[in-house]
PDB file of N, CA and C in Angstrom:
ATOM      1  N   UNK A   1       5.441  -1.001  -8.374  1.00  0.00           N
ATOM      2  CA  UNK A   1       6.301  -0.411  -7.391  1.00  0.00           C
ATOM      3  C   UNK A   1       5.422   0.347  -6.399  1.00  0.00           C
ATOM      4  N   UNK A   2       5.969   0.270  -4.965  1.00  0.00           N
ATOM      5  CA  UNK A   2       4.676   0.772  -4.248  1.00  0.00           C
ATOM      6  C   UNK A   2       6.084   1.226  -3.618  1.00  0.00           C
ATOM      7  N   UNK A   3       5.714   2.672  -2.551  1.00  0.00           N
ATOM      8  CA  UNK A   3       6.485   3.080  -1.282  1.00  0.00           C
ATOM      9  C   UNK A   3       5.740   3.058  -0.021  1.00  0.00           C
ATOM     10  N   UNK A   4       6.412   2.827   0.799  1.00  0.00           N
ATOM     11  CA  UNK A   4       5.868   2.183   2.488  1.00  0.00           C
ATOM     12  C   UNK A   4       6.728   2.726   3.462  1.00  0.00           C
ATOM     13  N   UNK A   5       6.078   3.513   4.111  1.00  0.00           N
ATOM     14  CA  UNK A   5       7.266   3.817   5.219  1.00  0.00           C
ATOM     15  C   UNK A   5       7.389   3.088   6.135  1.00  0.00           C
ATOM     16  N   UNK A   6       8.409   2.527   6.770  1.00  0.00           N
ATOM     17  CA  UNK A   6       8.869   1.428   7.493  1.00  0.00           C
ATOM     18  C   UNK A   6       7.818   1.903   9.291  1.00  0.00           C
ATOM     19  N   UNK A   7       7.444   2.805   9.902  1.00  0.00           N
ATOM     20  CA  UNK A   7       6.137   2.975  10.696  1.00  0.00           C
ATOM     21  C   UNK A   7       5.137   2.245  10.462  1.00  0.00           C
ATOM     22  N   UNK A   8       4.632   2.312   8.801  1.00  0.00           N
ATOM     23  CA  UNK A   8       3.433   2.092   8.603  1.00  0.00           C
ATOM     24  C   UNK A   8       2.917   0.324   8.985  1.00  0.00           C
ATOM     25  N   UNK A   9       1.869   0.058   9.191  1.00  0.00           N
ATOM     26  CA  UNK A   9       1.514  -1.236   9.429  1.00  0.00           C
ATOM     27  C   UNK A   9       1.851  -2.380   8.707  1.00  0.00           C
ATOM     28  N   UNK A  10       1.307  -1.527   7.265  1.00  0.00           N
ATOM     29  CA  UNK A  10       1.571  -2.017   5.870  1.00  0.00           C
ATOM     30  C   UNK A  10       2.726  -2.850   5.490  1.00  0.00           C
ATOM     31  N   UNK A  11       4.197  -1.625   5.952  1.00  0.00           N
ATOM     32  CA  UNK A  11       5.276  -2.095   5.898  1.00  0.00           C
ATOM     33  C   UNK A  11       5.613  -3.968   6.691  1.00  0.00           C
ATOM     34  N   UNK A  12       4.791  -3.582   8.009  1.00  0.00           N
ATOM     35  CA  UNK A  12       5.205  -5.077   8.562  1.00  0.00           C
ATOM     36  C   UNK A  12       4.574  -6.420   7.656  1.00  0.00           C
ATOM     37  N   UNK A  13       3.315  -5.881   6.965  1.00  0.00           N
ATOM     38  CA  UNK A  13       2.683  -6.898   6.618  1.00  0.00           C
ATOM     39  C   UNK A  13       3.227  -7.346   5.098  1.00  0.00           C
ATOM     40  N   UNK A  14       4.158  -6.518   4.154  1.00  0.00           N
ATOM     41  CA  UNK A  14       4.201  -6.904   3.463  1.00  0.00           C
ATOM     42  C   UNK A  14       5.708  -7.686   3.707  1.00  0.00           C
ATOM     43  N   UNK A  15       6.234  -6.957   4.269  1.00  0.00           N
ATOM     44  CA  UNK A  15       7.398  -8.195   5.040  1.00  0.00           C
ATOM     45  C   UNK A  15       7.432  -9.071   5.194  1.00  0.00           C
ATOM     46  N   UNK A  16       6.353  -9.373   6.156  1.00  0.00           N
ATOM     47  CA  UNK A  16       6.148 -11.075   6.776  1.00  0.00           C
ATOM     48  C   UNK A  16       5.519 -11.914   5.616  1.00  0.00           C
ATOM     49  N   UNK A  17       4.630 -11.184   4.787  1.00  0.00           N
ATOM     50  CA  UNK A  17       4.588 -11.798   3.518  1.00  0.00           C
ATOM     51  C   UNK A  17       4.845 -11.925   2.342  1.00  0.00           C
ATOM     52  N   UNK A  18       5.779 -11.054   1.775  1.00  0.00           N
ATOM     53  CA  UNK A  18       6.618 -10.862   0.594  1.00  0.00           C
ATOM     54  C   UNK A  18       5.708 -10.798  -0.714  1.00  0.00           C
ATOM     55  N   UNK A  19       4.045 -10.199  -0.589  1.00  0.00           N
ATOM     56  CA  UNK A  19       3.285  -9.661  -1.459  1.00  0.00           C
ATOM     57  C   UNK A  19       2.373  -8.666  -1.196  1.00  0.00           C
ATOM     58  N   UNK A  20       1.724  -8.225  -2.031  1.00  0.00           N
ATOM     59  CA  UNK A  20       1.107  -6.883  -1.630  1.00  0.00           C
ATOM     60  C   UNK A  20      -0.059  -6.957  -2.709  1.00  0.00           C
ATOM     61  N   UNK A  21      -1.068  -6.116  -2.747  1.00  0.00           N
ATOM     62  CA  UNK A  21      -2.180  -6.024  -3.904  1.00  0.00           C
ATOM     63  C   UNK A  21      -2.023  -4.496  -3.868  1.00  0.00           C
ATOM     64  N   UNK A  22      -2.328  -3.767  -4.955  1.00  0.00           N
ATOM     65  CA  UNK A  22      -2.400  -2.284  -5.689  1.00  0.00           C
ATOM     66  C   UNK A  22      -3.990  -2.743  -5.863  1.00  0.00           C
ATOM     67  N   UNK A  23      -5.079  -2.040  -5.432  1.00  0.00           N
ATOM     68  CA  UNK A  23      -6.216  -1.333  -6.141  1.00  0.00           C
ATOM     69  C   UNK A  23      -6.975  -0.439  -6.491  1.00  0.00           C
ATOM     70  N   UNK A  24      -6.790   0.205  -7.165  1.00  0.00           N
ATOM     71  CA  UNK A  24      -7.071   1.280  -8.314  1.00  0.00           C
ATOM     72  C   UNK A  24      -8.781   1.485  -7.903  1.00  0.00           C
ATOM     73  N   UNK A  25      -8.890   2.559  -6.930  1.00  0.00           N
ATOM     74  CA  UNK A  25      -9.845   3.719  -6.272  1.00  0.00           C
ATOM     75  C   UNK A  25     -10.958   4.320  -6.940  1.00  0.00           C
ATOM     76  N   UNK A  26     -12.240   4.295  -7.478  1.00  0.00           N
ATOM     77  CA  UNK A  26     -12.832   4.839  -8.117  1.00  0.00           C
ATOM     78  C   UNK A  26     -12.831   5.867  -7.542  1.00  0.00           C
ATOM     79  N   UNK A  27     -13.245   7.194  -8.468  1.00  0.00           N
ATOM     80  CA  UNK A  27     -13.305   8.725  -7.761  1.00  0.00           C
ATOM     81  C   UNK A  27     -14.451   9.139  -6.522  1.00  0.00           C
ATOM     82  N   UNK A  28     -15.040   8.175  -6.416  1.00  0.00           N
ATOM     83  CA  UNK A  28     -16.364   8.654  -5.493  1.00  0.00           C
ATOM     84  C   UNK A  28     -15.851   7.839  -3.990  1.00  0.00           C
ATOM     85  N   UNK A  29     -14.815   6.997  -4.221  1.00  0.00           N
ATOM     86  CA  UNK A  29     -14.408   6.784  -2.929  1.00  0.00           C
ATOM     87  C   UNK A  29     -13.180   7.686  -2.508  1.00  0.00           C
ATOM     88  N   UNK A  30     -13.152   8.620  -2.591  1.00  0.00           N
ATOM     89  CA  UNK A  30     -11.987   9.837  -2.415  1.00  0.00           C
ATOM     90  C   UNK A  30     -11.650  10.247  -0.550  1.00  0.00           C
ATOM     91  N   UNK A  31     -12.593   9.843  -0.236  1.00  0.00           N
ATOM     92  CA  UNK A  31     -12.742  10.218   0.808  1.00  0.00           C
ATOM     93  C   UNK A  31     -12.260   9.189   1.603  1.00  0.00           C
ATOM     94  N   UNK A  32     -12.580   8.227   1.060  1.00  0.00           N
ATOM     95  CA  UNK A  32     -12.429   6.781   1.814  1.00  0.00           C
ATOM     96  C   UNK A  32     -10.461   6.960   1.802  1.00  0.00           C
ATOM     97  N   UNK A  33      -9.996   7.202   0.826  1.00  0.00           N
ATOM     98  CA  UNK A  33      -8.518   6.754   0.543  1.00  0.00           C
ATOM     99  C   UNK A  33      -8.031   7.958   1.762  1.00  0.00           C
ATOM    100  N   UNK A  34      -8.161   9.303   1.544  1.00  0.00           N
ATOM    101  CA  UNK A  34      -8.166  10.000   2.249  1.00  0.00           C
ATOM    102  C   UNK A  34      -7.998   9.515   3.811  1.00  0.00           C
ATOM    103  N   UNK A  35      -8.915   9.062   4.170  1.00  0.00           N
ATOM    104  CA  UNK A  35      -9.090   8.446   5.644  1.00  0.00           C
ATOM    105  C   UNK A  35      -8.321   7.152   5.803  1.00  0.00           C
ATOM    106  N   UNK A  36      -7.884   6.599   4.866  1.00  0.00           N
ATOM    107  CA  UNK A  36      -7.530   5.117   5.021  1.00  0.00           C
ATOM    108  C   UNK A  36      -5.688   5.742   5.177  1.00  0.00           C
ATOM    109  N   UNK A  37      -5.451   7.204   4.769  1.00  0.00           N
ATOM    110  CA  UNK A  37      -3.985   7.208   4.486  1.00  0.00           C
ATOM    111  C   UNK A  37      -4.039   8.183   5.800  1.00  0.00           C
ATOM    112  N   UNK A  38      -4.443   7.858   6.457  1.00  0.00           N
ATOM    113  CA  UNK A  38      -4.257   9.060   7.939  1.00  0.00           C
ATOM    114  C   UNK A  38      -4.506   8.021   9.091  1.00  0.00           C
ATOM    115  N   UNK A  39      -4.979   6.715   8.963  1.00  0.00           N
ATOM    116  CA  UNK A  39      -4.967   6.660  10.460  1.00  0.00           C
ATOM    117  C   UNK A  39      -4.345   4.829  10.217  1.00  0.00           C
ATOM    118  N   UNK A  40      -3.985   4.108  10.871  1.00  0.00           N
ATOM    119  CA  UNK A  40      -3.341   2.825  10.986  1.00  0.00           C
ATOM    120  C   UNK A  40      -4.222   1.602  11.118  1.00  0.00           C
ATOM    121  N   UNK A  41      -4.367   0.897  10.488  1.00  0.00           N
ATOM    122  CA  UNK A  41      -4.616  -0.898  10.199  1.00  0.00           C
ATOM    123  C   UNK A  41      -4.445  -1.651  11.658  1.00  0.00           C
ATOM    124  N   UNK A  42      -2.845  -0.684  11.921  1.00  0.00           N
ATOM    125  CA  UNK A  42      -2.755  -1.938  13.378  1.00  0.00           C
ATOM    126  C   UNK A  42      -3.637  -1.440  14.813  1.00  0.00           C
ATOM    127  N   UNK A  43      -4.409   0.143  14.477  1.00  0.00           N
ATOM    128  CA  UNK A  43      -4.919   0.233  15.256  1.00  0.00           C
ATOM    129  C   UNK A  43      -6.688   0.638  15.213  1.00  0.00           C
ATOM    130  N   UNK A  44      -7.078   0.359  13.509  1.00  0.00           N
ATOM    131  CA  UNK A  44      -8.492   0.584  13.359  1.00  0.00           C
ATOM    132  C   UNK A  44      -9.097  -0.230  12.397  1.00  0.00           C
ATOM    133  N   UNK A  45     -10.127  -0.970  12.247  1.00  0.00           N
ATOM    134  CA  UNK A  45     -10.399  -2.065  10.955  1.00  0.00           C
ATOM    135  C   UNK A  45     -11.169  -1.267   9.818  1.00  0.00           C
ATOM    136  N   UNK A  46     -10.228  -0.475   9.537  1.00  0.00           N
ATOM    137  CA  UNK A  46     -10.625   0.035   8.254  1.00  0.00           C
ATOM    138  C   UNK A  46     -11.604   0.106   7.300  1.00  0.00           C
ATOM    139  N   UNK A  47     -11.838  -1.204   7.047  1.00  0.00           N
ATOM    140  CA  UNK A  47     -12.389  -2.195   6.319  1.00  0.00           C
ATOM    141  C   UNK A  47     -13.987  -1.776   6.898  1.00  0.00           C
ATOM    142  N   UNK A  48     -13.890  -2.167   7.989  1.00  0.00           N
ATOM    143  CA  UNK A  48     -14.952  -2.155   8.728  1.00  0.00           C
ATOM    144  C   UNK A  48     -15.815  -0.803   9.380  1.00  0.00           C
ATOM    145  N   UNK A  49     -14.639   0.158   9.407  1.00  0.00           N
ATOM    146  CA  UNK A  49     -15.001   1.583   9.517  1.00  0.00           C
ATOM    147  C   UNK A  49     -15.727   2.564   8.387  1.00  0.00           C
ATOM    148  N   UNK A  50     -15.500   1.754   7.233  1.00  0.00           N
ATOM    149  CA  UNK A  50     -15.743   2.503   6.026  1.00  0.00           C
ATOM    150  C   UNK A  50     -16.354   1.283   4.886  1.00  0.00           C
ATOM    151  N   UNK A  51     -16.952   0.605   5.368  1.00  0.00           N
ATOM    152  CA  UNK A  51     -17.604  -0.484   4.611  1.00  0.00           C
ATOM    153  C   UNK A  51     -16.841  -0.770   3.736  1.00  0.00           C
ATOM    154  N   UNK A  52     -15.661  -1.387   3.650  1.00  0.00           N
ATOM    155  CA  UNK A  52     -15.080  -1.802   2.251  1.00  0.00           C
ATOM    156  C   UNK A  52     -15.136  -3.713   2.529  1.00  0.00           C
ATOM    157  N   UNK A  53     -14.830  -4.191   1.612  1.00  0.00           N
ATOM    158  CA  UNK A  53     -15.277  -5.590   1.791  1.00  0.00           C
ATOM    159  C   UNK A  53     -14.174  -5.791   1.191  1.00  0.00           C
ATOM    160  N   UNK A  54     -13.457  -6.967   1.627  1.00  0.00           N
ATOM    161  CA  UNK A  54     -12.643  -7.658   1.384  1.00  0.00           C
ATOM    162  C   UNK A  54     -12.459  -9.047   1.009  1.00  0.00           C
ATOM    163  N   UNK A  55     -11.907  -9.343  -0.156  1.00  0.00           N
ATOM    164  CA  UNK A  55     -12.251 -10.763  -0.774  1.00  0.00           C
ATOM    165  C   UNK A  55     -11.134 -11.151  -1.220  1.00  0.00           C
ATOM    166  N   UNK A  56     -10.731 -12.777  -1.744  1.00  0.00           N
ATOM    167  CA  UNK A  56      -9.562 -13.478  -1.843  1.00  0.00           C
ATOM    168  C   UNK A  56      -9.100 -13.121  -3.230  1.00  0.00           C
ATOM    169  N   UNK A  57      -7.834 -12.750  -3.596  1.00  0.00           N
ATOM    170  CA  UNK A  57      -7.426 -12.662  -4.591  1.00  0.00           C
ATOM    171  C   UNK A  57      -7.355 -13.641  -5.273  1.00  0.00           C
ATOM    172  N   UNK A  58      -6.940 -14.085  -6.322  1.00  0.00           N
ATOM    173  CA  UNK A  58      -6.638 -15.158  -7.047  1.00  0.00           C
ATOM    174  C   UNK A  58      -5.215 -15.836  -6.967  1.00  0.00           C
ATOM    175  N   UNK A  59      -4.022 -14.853  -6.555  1.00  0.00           N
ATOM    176  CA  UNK A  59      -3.033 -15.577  -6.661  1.00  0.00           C
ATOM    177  C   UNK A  59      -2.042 -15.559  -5.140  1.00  0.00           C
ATOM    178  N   UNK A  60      -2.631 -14.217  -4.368  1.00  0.00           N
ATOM    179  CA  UNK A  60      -1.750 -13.823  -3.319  1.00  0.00           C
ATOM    180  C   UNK A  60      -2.860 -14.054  -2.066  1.00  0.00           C
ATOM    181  N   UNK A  61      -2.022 -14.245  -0.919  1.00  0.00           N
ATOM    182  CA  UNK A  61      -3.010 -14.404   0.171  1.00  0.00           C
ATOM    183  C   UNK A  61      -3.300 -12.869   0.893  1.00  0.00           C
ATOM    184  N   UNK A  62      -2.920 -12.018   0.380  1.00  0.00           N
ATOM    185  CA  UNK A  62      -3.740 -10.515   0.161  1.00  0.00           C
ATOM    186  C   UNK A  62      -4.599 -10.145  -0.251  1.00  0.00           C
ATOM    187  N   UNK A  63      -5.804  -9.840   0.725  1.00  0.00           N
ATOM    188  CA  UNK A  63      -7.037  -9.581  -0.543  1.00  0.00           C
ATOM    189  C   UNK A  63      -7.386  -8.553  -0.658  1.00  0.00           C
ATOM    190  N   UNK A  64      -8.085  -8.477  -1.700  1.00  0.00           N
ATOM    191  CA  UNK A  64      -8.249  -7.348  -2.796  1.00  0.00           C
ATOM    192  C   UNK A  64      -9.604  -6.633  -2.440  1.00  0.00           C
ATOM    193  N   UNK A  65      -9.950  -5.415  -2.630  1.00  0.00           N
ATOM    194  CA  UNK A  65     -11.408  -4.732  -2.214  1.00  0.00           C
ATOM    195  C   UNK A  65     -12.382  -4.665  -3.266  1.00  0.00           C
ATOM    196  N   UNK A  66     -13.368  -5.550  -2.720  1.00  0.00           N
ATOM    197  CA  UNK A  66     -14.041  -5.476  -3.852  1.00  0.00           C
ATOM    198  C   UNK A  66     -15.129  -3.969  -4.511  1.00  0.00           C
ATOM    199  N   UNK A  67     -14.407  -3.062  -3.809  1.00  0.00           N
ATOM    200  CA  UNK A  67     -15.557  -1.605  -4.171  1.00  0.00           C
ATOM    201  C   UNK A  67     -13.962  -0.850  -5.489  1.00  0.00           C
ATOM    202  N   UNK A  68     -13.317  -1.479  -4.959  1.00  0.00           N
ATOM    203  CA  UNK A  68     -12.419  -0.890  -6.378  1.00  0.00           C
ATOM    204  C   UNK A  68     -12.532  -1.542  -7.707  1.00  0.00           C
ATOM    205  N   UNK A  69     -12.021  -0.470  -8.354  1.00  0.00           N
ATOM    206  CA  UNK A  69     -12.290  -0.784  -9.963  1.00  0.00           C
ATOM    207  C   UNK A  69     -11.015  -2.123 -11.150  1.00  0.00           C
ATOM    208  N   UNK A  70     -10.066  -1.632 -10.492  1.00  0.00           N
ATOM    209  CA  UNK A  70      -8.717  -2.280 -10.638  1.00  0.00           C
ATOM    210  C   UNK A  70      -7.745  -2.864  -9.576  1.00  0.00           C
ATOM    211  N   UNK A  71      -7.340  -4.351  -9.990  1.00  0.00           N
ATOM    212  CA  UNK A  71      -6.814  -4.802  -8.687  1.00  0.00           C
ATOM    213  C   UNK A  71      -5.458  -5.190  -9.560  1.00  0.00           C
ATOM    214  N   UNK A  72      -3.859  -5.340  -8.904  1.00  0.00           N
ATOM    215  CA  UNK A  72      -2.991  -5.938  -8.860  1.00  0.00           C
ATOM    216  C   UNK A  72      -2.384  -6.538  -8.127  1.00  0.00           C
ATOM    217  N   UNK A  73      -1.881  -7.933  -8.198  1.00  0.00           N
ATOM    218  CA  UNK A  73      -1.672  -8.890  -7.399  1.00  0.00           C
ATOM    219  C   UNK A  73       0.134  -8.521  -7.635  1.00  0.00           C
ATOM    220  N   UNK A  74       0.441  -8.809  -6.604  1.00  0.00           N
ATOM    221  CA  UNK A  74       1.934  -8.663  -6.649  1.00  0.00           C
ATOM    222  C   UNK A  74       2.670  -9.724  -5.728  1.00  0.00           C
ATOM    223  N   UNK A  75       3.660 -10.220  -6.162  1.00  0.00           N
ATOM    224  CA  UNK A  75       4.770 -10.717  -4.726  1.00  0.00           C
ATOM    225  C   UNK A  75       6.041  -9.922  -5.345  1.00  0.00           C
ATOM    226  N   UNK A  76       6.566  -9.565  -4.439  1.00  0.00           N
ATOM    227  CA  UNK A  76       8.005  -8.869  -4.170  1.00  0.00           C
ATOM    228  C   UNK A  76       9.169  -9.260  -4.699  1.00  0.00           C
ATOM    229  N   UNK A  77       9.406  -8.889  -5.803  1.00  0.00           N
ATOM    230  CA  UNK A  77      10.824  -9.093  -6.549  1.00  0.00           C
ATOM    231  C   UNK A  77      12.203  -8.675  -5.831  1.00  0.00           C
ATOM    232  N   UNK A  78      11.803  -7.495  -5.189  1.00  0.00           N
ATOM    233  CA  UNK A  78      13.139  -6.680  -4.671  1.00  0.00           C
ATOM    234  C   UNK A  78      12.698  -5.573  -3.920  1.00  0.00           C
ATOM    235  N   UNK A  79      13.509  -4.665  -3.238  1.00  0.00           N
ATOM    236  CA  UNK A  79      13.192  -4.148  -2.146  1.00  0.00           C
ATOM    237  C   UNK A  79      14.491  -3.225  -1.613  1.00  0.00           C
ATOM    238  N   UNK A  80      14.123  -1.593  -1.883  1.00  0.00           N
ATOM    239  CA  UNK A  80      15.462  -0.867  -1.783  1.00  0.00           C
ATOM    240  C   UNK A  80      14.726   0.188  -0.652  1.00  0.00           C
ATOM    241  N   UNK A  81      15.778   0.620   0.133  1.00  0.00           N
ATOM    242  CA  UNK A  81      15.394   1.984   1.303  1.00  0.00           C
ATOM    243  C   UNK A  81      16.083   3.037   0.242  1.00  0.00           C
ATOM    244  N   UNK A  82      15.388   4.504   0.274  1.00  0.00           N
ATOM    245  CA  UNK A  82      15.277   5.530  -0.564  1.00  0.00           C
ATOM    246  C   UNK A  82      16.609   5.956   0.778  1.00  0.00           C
ATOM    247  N   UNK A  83      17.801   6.616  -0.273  1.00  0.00           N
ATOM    248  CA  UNK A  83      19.081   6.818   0.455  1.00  0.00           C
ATOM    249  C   UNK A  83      18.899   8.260   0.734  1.00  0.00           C
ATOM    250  N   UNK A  84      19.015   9.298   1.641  1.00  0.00           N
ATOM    251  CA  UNK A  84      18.569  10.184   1.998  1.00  0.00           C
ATOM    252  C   UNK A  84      19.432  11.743   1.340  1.00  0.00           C
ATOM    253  N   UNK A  85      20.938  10.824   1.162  1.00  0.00           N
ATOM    254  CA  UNK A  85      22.272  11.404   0.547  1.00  0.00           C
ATOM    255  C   UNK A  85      21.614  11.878  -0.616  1.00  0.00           C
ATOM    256  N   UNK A  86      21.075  11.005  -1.415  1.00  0.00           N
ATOM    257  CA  UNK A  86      20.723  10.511  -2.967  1.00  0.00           C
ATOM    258  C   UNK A  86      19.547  11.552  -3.546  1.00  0.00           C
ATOM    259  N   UNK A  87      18.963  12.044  -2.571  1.00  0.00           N
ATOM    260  CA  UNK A  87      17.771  12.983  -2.412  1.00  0.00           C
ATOM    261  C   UNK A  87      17.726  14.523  -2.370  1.00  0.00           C
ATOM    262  N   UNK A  88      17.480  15.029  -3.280  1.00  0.00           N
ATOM    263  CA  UNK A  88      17.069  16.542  -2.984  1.00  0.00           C
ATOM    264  C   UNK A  88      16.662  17.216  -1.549  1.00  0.00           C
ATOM    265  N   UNK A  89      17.824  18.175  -1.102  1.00  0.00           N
ATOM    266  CA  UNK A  89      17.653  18.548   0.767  1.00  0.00           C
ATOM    267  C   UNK A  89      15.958  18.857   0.777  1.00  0.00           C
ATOM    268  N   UNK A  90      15.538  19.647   0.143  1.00  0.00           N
ATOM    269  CA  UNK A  90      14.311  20.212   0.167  1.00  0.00           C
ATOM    270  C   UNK A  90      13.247  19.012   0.070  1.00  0.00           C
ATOM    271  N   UNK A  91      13.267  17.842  -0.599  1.00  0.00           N
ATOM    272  CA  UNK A  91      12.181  16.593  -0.201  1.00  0.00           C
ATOM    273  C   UNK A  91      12.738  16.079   0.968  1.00  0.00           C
ATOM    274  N   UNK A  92      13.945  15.966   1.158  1.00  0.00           N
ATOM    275  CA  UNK A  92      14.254  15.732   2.710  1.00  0.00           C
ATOM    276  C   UNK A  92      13.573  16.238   3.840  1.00  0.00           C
ATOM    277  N   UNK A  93      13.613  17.660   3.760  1.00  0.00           N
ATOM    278  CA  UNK A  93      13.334  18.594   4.826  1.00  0.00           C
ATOM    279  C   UNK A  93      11.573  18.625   4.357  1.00  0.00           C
ATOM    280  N   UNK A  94      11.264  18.419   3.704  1.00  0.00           N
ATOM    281  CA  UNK A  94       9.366  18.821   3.203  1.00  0.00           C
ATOM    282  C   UNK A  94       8.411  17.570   3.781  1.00  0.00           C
ATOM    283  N   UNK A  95       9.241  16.445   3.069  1.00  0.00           N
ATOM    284  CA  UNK A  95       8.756  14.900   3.094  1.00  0.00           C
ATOM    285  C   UNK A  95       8.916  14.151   4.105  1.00  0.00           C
ATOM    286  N   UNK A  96      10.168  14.626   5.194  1.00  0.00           N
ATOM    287  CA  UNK A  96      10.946  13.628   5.808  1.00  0.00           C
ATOM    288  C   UNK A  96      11.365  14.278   7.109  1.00  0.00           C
ATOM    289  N   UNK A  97      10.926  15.104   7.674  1.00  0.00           N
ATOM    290  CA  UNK A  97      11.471  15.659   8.517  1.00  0.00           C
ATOM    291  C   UNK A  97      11.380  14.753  10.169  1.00  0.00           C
ATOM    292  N   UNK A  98      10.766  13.738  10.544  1.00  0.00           N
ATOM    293  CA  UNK A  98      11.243  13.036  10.988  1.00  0.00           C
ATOM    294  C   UNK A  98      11.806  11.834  10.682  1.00  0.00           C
ATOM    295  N   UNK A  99      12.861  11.914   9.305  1.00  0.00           N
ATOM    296  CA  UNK A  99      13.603  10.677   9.111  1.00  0.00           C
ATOM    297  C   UNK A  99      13.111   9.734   8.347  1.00  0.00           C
ATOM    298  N   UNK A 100      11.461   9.342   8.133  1.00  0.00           N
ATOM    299  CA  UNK A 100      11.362   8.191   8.413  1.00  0.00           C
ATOM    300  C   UNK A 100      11.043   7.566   6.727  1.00  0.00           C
ATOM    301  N   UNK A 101      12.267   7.242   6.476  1.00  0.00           N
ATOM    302  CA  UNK A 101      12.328   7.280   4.777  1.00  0.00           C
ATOM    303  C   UNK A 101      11.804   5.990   3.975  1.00  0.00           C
ATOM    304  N   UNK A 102      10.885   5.802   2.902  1.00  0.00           N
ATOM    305  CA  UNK A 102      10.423   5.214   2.900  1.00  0.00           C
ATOM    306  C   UNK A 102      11.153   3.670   2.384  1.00  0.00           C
ATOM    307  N   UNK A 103      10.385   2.822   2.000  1.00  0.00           N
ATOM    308  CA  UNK A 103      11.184   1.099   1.547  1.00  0.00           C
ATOM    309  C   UNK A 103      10.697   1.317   0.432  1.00  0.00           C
ATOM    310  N   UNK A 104      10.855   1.026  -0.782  1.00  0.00           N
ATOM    311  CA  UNK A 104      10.431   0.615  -1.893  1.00  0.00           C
ATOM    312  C   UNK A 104      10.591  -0.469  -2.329  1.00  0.00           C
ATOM    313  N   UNK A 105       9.389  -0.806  -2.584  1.00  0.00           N
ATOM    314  CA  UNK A 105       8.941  -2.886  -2.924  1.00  0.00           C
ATOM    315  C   UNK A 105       8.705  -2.311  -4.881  1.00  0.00           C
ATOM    316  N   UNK A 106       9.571  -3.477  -5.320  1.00  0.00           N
ATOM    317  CA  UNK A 106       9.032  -3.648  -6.374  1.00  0.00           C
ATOM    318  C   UNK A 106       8.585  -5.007  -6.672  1.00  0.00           C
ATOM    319  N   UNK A 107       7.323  -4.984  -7.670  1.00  0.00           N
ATOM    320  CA  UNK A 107       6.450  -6.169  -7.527  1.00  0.00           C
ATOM    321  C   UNK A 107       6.469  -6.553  -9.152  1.00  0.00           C
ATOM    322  N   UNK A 108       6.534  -7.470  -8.936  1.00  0.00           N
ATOM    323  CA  UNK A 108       5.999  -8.908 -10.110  1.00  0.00           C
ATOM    324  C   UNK A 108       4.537  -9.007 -10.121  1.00  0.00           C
ATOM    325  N   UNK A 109       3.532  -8.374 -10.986  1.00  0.00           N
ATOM    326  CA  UNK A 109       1.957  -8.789 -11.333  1.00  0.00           C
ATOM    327  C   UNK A 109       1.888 -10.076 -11.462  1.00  0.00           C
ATOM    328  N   UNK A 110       0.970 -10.534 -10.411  1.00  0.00           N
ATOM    329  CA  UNK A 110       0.470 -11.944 -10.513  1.00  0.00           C
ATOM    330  C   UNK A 110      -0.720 -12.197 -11.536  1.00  0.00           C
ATOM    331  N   UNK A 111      -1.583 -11.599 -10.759  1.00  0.00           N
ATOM    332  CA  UNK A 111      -2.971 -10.997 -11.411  1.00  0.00           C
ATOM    333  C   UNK A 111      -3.507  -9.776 -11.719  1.00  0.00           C
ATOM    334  N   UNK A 112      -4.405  -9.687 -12.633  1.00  0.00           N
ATOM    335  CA  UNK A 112      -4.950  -7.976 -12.592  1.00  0.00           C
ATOM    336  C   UNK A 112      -6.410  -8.553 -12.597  1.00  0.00           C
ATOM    337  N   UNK A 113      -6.991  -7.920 -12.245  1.00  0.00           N
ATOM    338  CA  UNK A 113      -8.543  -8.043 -12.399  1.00  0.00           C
ATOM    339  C   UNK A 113      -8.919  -7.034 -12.329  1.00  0.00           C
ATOM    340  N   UNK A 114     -10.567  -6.920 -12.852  1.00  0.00           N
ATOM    341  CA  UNK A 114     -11.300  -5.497 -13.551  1.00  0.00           C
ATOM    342  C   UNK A 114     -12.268  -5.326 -12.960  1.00  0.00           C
ATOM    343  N   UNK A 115     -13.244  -5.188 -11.982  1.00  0.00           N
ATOM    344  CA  UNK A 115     -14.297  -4.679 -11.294  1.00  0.00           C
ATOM    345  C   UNK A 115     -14.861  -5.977 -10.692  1.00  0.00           C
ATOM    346  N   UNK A 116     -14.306  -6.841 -10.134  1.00  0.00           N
ATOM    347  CA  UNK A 116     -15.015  -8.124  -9.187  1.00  0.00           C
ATOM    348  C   UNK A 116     -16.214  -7.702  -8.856  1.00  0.00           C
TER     349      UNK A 116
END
């Protein structure tokens, strides 16, 4: 299960393709995740800003980084928007204060792999 806010780049891409990969961060790239969750895909190559390398998964046409430790391959079982009613006012007002509530993809493991 991953959350995506419908802004994020992410969101379009897992749309148009109905899979996603999870990979599991060793602690010395802390910094890297840090930076990768502050600025946008559709407007910086990430990848390329922060040396991460990118290689073909085994089952999804998402690929996986090869400087992480743990990878999951996913395609999209289902797919719910977090109801705002349904929510505690205070994560509303903390989390959400411009609205922008997230999608939640839940995924089917294709593959896992262990330190490529």
């Amino acid at each position: 299960m991953v959350l995506v806010r419908p802004s994020r780049y992410t969101h379009k891409l897992i749309e148009e393709t109905g899979e996603f990969t999870v990979n599991i961060v060793p602690p010395q790239l802390k910094d890297v995740v840090q930076y990768c969750g502050t600025v946008s895909g559709r407007d910086h190559d990430k990848f390329k800003e922060r040396k991460l390398t990118a290689i073909p998964s085994e089952k999804v046409k998402t690929p996986i980084i090869k400087e992480c430790i743990l990878h999951f391959e996913c395609r999209v079982v289902n797919k719910n928007d977090l109801v705002p009613s349904e929510l505690e006012k205070s994560i509303v007002s903390n989390l959400y204060p411009k609205g922008d509530f997230h999608r939640v993809y839940f995924g089917e493991i294709l593959a896992c792999q262990h330190e490529v």
